[in-house]
Protein backbone atom coordinates (compact mmCIF):
# COMPACT_ATOMS: atom_id res chain seq x y z
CA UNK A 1 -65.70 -2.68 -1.66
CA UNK A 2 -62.85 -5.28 -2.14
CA UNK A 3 -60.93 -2.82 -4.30
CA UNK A 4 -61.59 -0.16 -2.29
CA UNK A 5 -60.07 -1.86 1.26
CA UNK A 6 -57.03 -2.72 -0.85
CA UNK A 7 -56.54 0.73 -2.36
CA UNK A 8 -57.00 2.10 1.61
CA UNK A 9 -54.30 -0.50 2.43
CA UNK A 10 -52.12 0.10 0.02
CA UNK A 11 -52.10 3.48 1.37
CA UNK A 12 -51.40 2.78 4.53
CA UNK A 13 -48.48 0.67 3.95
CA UNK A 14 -46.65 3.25 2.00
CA UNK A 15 -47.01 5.39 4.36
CA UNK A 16 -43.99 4.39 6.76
CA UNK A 17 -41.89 4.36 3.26
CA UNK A 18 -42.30 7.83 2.75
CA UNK A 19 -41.70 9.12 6.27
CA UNK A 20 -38.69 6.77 6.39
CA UNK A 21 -37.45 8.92 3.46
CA UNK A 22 -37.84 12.08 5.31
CA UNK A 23 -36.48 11.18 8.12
CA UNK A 24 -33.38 9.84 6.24
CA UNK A 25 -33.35 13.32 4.21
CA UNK A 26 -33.05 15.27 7.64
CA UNK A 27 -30.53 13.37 8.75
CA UNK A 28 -28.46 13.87 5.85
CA UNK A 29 -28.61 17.60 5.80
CA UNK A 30 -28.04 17.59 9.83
CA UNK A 31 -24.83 15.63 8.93
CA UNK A 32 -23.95 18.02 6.00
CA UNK A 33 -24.68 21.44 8.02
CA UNK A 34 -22.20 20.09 10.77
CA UNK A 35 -19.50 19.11 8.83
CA UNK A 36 -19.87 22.62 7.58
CA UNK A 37 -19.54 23.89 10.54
CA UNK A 38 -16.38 22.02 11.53
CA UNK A 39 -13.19 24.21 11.34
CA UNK A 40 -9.61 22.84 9.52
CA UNK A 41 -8.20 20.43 11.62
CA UNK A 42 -5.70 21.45 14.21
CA UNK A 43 -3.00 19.64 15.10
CA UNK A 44 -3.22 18.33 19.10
CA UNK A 45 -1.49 20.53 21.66
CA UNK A 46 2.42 19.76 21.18
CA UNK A 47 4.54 20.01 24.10
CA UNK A 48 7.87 20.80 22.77
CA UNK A 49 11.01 18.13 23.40
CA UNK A 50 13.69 19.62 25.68
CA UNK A 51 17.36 18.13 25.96
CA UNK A 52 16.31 16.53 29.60
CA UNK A 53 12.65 15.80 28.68
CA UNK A 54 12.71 14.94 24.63
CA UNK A 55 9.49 14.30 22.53
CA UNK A 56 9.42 10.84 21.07
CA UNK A 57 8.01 11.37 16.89
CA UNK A 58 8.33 8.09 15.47
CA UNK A 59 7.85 7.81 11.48
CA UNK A 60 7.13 4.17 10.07
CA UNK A 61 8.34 3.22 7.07
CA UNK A 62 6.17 0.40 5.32
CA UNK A 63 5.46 -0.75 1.31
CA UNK A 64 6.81 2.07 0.01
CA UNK A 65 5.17 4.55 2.40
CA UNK A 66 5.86 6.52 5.79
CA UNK A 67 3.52 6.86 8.67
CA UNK A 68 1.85 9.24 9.78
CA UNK A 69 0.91 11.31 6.63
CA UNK A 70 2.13 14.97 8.33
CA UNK A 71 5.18 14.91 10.59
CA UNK A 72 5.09 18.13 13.08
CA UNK A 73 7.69 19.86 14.87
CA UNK A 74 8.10 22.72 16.84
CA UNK A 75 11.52 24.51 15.72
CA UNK A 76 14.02 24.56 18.70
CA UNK A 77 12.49 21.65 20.30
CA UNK A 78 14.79 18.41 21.16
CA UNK A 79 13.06 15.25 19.99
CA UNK A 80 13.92 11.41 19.79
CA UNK A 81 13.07 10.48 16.29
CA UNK A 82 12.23 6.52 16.21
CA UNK A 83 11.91 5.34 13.21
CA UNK A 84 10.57 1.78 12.19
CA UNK A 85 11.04 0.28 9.39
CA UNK A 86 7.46 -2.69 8.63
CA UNK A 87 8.79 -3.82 5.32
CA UNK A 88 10.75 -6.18 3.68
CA UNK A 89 13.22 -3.76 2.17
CA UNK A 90 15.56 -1.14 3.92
CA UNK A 91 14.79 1.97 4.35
CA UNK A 92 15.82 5.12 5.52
CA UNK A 93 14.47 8.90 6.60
CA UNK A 94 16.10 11.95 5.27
CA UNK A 95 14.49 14.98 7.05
CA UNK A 96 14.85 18.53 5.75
CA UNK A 97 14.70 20.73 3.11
CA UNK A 98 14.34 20.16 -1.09
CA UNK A 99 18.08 20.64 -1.52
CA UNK A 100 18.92 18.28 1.10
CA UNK A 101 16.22 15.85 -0.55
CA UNK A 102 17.85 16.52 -3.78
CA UNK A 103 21.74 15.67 -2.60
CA UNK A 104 20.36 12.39 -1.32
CA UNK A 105 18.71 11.82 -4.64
CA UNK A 106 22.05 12.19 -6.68
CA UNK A 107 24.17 10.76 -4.37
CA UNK A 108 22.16 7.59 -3.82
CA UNK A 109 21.07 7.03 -7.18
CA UNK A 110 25.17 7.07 -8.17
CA UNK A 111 25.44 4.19 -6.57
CA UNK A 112 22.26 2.31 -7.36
CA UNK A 113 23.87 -0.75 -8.41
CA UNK A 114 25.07 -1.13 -4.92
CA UNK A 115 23.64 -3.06 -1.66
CA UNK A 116 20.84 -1.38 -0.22
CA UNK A 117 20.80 1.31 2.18
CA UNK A 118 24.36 2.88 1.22
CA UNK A 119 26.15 6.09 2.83
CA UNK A 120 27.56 7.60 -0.04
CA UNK A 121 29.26 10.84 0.95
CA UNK A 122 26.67 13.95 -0.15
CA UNK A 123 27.77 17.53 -0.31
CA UNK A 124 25.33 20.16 0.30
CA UNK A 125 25.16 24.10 0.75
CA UNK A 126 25.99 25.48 4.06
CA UNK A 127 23.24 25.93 6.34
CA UNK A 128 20.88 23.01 5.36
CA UNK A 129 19.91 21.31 8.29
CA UNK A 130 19.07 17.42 8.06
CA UNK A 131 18.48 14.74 9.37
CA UNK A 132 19.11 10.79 8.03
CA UNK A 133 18.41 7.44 9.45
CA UNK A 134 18.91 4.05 7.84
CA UNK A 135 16.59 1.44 9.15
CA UNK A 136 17.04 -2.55 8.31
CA UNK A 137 14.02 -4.39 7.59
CA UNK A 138 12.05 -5.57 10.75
CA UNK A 139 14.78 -2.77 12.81
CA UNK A 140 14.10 0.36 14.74
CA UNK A 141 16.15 3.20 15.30
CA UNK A 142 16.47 6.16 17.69
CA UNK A 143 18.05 9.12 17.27
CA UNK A 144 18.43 12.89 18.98
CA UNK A 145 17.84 15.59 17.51
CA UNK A 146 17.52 19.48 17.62
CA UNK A 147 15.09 20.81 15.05
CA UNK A 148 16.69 24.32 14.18
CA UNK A 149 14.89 27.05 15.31
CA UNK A 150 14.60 28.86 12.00
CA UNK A 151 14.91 26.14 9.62
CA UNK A 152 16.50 27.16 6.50
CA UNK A 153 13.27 26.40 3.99
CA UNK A 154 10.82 26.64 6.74
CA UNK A 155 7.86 28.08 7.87
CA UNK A 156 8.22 31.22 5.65
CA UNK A 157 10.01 29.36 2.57
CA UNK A 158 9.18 29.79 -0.96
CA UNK A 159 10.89 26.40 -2.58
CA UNK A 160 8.33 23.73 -0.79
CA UNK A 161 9.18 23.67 2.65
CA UNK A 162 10.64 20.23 4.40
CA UNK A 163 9.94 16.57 4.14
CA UNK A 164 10.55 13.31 4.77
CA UNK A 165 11.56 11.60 1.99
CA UNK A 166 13.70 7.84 1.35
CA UNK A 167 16.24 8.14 -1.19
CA UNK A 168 17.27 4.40 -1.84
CA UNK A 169 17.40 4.38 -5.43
CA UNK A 170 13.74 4.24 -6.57
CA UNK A 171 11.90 4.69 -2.98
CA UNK A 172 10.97 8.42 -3.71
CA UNK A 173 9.63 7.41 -7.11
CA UNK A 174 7.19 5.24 -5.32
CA UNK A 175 5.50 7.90 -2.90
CA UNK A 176 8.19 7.08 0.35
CA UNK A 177 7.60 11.26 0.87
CA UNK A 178 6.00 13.40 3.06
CA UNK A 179 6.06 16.71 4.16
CA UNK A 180 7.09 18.32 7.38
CA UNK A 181 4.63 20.81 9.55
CA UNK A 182 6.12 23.37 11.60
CA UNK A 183 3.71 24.34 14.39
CA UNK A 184 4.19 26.13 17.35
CA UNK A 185 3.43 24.89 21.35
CA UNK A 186 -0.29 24.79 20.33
CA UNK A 187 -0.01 23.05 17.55
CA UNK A 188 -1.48 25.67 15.33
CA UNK A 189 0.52 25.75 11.70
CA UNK A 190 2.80 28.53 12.14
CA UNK A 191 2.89 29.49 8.24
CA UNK A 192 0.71 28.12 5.34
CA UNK A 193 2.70 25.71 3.37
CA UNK A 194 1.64 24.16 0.09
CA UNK A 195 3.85 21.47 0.56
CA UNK A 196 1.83 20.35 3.39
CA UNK A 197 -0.67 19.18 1.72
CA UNK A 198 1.11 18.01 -1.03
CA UNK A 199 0.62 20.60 -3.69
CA UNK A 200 3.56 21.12 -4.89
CA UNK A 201 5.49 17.67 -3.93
CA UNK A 202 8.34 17.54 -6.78
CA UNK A 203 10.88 14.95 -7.78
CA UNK A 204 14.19 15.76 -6.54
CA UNK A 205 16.34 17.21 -8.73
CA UNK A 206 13.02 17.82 -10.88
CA UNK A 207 14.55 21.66 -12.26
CA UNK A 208 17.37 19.75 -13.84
CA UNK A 209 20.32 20.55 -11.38
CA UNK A 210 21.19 18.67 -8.36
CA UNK A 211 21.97 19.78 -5.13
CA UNK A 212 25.16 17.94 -5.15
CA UNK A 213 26.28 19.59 -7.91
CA UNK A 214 25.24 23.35 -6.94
């Protein structure tokens, strides 16, 4: 009878184990199925900057990285880029296309033995639109700016789209890149880009010829 009472028992306290483990199953798959059911992400509705109303996009530059991952922009659109720079070092923004990426590239690392943050002078193709802002350590910087409203190696590009990207000798090497995201007023992507997420980031100058040189 004794054996018998603690067999019953035994049963019994299992019991709760088991539907714990059911429970915990169902939950799972609920949590799978609607994560499933989730669609890409979106970008949040963008109203575009105008010269009399510009949109603040602020990039922050910190251990060899820039925040946020994805800048967006809506071509046309007048915006007040503030840039902070978190870290010890200086450094410095360069928005716009691979060949602008890869002038800054040659003409910064020509003068790598000098203080940081210079200005060499960088000679690029005509029609690349850019952008670049040096930031001192602990500084923050504002500047206006019209993003062109058919940016040459945009939307529809084939050689990577644009980027953010630091150029003070050795800043690139260590990740300070990332791409650019053209949307439009409802913050819907306005092309695919592979460059957005990443897939075909590049050294500059990573074909063998420099922009500067072209």
């Amino acid at each position: 009878m004794c054996s018998r009472r603690r067999s019953q028992s035994t049963s019994v306290r299992r019991r709760p184990a088991r539907a714990f483990v059911v429970v915990a199953a169902a939950v799972a798959i609920m949590v799978v199925v609607a994560g499933c059911d989730r669609g890409p992400a979106v970008t949040p509705r963008i109203t575009p900057g105008t010269s009399t109303n510009p949109r603040a996009v602020v990039i922050v530059a910190a251990d060899f990285q820039f925040s946020p991952p994805v800048v967006d922009l809506v071509p046309g659109e007048t915006v007040v880029v503030q840039v902070v720079n978190g870290g010890l070092a200086v450094h410095e923004t360069v928005i716009g296309p691979m060949p602008v990426q890869d002038a800054w590239e040659a003409a910064e690392a020509a003068v790598a033995g000098g203080p940081p943050g210079p200005t060499p002078v960088v000679s690029v193709g005509p029609g690349l639109e850019g952008l670049r802002i040096v930031v001192a350590s602990g500084e923050r910087k504002d500047v206006g700016w019209t993003v062109p409203v058919a940016p040459t190696g945009g939307p529809a590009a084939t050689d990577g789209g644009w980027f953010v990207g630091c150029h003070i000798p050795g800043h690139w090497a260590e990740g300070m890149v990332v791409p650019v995201r053209f949307v439009g007023p409802d913050g819907v992507p306005l092309a695919t880009l592979g460059a957005a997420s990443g897939d075909t980031l590049r050294t500059p100058d990573q074909d063998g010829a420099s922009a500067a040189s072209r």
